[in-house]
Protein backbone atom coordinates (compact mmCIF):
# COMPACT_ATOMS: atom_id res chain seq x y z
CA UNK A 1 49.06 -71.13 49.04
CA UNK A 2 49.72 -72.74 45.66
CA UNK A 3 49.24 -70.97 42.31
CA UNK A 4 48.84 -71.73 38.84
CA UNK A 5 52.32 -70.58 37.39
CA UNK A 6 53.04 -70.75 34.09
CA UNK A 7 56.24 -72.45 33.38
CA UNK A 8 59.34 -69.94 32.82
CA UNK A 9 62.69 -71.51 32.23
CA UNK A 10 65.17 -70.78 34.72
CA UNK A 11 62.72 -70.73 37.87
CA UNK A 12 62.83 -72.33 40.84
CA UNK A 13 59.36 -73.70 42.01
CA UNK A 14 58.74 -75.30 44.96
CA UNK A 15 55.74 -78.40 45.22
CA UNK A 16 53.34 -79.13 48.07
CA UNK A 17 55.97 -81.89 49.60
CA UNK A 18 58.74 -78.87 49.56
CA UNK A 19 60.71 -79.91 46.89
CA UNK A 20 62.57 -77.86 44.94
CA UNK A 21 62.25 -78.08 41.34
CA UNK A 22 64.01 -75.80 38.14
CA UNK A 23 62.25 -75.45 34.77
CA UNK A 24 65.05 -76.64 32.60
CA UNK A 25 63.09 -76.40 29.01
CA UNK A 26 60.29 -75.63 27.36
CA UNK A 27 59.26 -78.40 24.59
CA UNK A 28 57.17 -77.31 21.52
CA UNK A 29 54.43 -79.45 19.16
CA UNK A 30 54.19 -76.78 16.50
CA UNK A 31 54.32 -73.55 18.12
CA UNK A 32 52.44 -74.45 21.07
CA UNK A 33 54.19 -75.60 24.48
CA UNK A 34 53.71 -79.46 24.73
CA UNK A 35 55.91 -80.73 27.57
CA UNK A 36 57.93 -78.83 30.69
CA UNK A 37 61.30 -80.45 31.43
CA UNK A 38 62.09 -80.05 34.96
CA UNK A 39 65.37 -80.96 37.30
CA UNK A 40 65.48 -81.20 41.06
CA UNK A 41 68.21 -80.75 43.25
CA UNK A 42 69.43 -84.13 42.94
CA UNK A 43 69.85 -83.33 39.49
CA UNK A 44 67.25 -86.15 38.46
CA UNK A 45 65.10 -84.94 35.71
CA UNK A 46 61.49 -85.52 34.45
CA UNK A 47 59.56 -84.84 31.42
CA UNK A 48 55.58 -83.11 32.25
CA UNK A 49 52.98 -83.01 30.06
CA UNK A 50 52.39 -78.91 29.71
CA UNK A 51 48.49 -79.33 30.12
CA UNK A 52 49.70 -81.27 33.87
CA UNK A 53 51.89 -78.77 34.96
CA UNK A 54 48.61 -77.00 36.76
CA UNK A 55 48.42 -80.02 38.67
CA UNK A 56 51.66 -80.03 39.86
CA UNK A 57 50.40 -77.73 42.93
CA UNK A 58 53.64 -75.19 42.45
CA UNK A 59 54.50 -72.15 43.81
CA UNK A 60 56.84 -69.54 42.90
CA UNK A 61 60.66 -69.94 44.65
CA UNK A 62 62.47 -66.83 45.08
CA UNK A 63 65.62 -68.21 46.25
CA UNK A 64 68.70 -68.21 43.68
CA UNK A 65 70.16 -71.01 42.73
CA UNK A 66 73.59 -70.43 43.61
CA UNK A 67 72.42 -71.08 47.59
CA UNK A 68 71.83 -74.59 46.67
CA UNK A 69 74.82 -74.90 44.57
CA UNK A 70 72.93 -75.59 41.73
CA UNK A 71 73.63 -74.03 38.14
């Protein structure tokens, strides 16, 4: 079951298509969160727009990152 998670840097998350995803940053317009910066295990990288991140149909991934040989 997917949850609404609110992004916290350092997590692994995992979307509906089982991909593995890492919150990398939090980006700020004024002090509000505007945009999530996430990194998959392919090291690729994307940019989401905080008020899409709900949509992103995410749930919590308890694994460390050191199994994937990610840092």
């Amino acid at each position: 079951m997917f949850m609404n998670h609110q992004p916290v840097v350092g997590n692994w998350y995992m979307n509906k298509t089982g991909k593995l995803l890492k919150v990398k940053m939090l980006m700020y317009a004024d002090t509000r969160p505007s945009s999530v910066v996430i990194e998959y295990l392919d090291g690729s990288r994307q940019i989401v727009d905080y008020t899409s991140w709900s949509c992103l149909e995410l749930h919590r991934h308890a694994q460390e990152a050191a199994q994937f040989g990610v840092h």
